[in-house]
N, C-alpha and C. Protein backbone atom coordinates (compact mmCIF):
# COMPACT_ATOMS: atom_id res chain seq x y z
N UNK A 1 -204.49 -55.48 -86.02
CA UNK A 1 -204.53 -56.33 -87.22
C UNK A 1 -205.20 -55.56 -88.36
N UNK A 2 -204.74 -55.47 -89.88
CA UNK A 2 -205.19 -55.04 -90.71
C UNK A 2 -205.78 -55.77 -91.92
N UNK A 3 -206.49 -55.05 -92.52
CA UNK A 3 -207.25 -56.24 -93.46
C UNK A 3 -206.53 -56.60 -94.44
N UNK A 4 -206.44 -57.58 -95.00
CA UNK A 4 -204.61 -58.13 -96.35
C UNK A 4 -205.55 -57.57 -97.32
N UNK A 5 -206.26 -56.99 -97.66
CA UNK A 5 -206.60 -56.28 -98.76
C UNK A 5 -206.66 -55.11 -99.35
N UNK A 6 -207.23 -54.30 -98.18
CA UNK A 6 -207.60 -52.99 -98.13
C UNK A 6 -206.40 -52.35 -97.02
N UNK A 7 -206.07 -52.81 -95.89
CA UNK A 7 -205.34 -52.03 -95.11
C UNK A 7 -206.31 -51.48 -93.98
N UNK A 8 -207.86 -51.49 -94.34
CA UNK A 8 -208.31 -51.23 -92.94
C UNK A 8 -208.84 -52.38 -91.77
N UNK A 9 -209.19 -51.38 -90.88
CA UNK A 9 -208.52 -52.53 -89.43
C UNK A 9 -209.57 -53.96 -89.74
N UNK A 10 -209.08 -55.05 -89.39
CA UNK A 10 -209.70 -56.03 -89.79
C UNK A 10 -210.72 -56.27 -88.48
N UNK A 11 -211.73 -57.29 -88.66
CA UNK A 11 -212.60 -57.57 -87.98
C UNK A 11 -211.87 -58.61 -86.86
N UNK A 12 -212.35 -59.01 -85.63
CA UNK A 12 -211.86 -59.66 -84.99
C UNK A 12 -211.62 -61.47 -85.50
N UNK A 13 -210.89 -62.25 -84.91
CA UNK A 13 -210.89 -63.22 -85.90
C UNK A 13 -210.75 -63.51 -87.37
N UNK A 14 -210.69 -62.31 -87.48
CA UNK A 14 -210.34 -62.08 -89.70
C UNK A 14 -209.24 -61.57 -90.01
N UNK A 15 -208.87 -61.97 -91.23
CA UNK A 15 -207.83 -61.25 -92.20
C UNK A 15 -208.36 -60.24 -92.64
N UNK A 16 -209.91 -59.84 -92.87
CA UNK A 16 -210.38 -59.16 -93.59
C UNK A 16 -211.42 -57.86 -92.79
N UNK A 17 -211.45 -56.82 -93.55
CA UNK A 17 -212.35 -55.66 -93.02
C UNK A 17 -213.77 -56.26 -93.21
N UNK A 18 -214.93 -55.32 -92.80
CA UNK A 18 -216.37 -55.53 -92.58
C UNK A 18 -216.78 -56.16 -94.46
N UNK A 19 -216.29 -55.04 -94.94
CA UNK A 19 -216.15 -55.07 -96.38
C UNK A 19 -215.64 -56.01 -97.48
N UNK A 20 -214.55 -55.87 -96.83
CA UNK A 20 -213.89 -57.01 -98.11
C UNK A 20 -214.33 -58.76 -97.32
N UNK A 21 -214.46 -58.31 -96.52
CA UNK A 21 -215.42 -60.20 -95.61
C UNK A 21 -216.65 -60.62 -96.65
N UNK A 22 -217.40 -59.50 -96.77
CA UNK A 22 -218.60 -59.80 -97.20
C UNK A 22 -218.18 -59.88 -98.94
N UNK A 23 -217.32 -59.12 -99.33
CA UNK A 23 -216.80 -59.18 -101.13
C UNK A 23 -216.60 -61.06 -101.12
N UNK A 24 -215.54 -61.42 -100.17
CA UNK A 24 -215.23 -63.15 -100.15
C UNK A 24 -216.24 -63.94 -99.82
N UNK A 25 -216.79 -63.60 -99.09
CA UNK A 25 -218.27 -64.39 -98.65
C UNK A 25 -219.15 -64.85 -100.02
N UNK A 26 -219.03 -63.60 -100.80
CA UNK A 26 -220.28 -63.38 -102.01
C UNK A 26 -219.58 -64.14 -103.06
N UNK A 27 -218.37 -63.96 -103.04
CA UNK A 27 -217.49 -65.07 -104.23
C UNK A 27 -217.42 -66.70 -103.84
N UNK A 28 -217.12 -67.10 -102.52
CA UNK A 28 -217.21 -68.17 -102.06
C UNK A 28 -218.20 -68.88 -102.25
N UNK A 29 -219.70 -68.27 -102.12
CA UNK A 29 -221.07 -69.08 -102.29
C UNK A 29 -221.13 -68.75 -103.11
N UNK A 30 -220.66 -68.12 -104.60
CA UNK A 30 -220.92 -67.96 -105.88
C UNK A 30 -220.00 -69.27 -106.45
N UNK A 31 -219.06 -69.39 -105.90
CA UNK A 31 -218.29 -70.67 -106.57
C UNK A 31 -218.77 -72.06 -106.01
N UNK A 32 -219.77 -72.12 -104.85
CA UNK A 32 -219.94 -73.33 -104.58
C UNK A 32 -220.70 -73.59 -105.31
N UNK A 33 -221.81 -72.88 -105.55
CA UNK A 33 -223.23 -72.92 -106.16
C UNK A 33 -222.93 -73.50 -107.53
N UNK A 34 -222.00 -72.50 -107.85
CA UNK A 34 -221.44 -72.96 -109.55
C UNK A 34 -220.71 -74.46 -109.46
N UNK A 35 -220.54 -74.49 -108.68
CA UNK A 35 -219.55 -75.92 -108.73
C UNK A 35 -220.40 -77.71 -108.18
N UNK A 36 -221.60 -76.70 -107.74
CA UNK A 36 -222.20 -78.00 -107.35
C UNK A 36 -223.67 -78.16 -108.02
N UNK A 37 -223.72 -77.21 -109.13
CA UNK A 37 -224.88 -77.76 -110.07
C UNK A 37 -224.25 -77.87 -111.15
């Protein structure tokens, strides 16, 4: 399995590499935060 972003091998259970997991992670709790104050 490869990561839909980058092309490298994805983490188990993920679409995503070590890397781009943690890039979505950091946007995800940046939009909740923003969205719930």
């Amino acid at each position: 399995m490869k990561c839909i972003q980058c092309e490298n091998p994805a983490l188990h259970e993920s679409d995503f590499c070590a890397t781009c997991e943690e890039k979505t992670l950091k946007k995800k709790k940046h939009l909740y935060f923003t969205l719930s104050f």
